[in-house]
Protein backbone atom coordinates (compact mmCIF):
# COMPACT_ATOMS: atom_id res chain seq x y z
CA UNK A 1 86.41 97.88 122.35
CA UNK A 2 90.20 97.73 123.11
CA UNK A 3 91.94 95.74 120.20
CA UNK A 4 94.85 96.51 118.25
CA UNK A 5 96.98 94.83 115.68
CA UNK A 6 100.22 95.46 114.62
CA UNK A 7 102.79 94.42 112.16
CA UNK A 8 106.72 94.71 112.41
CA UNK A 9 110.19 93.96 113.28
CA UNK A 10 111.33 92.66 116.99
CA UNK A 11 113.68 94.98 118.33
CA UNK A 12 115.58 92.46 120.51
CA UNK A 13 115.14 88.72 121.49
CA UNK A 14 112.32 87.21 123.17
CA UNK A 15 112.43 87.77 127.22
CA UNK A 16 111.07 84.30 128.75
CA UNK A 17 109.87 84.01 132.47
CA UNK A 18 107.06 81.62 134.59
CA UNK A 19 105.11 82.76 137.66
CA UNK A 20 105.05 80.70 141.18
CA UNK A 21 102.05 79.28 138.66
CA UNK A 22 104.14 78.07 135.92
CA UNK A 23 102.76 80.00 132.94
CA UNK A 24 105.13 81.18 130.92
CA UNK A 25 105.35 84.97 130.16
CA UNK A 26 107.02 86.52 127.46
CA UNK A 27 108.11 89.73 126.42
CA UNK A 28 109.44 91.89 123.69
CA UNK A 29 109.72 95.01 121.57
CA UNK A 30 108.27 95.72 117.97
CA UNK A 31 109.42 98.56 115.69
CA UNK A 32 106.60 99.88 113.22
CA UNK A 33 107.16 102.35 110.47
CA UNK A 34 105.83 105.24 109.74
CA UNK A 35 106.92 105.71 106.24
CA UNK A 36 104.59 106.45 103.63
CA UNK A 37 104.15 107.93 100.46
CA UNK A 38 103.37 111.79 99.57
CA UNK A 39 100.59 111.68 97.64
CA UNK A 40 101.60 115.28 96.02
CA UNK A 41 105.37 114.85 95.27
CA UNK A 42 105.21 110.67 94.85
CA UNK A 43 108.34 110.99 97.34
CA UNK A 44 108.70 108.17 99.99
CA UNK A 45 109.07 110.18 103.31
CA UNK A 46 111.05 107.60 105.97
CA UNK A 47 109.96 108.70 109.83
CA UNK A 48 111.15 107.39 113.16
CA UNK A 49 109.60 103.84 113.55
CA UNK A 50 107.10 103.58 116.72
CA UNK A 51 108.24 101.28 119.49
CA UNK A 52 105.77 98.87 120.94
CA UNK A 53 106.27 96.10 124.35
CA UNK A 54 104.08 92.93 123.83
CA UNK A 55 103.65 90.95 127.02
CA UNK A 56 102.20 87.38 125.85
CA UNK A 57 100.86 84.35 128.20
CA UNK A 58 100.90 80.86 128.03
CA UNK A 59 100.40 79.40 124.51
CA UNK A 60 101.10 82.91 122.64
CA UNK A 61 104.19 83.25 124.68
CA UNK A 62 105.91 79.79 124.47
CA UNK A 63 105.47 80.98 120.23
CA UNK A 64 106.35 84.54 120.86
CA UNK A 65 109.47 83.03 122.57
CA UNK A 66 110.51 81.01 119.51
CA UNK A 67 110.93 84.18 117.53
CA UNK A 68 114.30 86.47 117.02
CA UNK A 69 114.95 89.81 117.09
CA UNK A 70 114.50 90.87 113.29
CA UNK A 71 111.51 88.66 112.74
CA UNK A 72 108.57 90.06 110.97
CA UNK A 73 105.26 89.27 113.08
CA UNK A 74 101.60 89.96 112.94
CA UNK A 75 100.14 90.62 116.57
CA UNK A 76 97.33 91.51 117.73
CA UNK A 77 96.17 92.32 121.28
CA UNK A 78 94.87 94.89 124.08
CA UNK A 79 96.18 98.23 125.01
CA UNK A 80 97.15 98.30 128.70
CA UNK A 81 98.38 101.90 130.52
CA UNK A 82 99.93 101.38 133.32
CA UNK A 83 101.30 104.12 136.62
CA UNK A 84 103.70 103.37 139.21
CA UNK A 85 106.66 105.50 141.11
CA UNK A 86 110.57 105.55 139.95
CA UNK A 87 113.39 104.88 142.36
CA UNK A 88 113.89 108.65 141.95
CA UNK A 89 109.74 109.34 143.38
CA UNK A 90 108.35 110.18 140.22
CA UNK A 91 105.70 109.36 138.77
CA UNK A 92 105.87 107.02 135.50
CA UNK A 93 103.50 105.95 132.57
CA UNK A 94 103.98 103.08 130.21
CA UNK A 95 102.08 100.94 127.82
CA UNK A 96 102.13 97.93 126.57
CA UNK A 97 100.30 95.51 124.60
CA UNK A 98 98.93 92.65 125.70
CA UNK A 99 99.29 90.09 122.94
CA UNK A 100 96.67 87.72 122.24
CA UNK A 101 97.90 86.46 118.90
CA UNK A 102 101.42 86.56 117.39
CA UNK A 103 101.96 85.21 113.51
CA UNK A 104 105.94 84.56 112.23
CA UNK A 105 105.70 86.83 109.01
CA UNK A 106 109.56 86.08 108.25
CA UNK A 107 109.90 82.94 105.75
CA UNK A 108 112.50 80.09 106.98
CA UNK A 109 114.43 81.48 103.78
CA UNK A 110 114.85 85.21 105.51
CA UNK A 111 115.63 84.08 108.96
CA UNK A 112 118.87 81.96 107.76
């Protein structure tokens, strides 16, 4: 089974495009933390957040697309790897997430 969900902040705006087709596609980037608690010391240890791309189609993506960049969301989706070749001849691997859900987290309150 390939499923994952996340929950965090988008990095940047929504990206918005349509194929020849006319579904809409959108894109964007979602910061998780890694911060937790040390169970020994009680300390709260802050680490780098973790940087996710969600791709989103049709229905998903026209909401995904209402969203702003500092919006908490709930998402949940697919793992995709993908390979292809630089301008420079290299090699590259990426992932993103496929997004099959997306849920506004952010109250109308927080987003003023």
């Amino acid at each position: 089974m390939n499923k994952v969900q996340l929950e965090g902040r988008l990095g940047r705006d929504p990206e918005t495009k349509f194929t020849a087709g006319a579904t809409q596609i959108t894109t964007v980037s979602l910061a998780t933390s890694n911060d937790y608690k040390d169970k020994a010391t009680g300390q709260f240890i802050k680490k780098p957040s973790s940087w996710h791309n969600l791709v989103a189609f049709g229905d998903v993506a026209k909401a995904l697309a209402e969203y702003r960049k500092g919006d908490v969301i709930h998402a949940e989706g697919k793992i995709q790897y993908e390979d292809w070749i630089d301008a420079e001849g290299k090699k590259r691997t990426g992932t993103k997430i496929i997004c099959f859900a997306a849920e506004l987290k952010t109250t109308p309150e927080e987003r003023k």
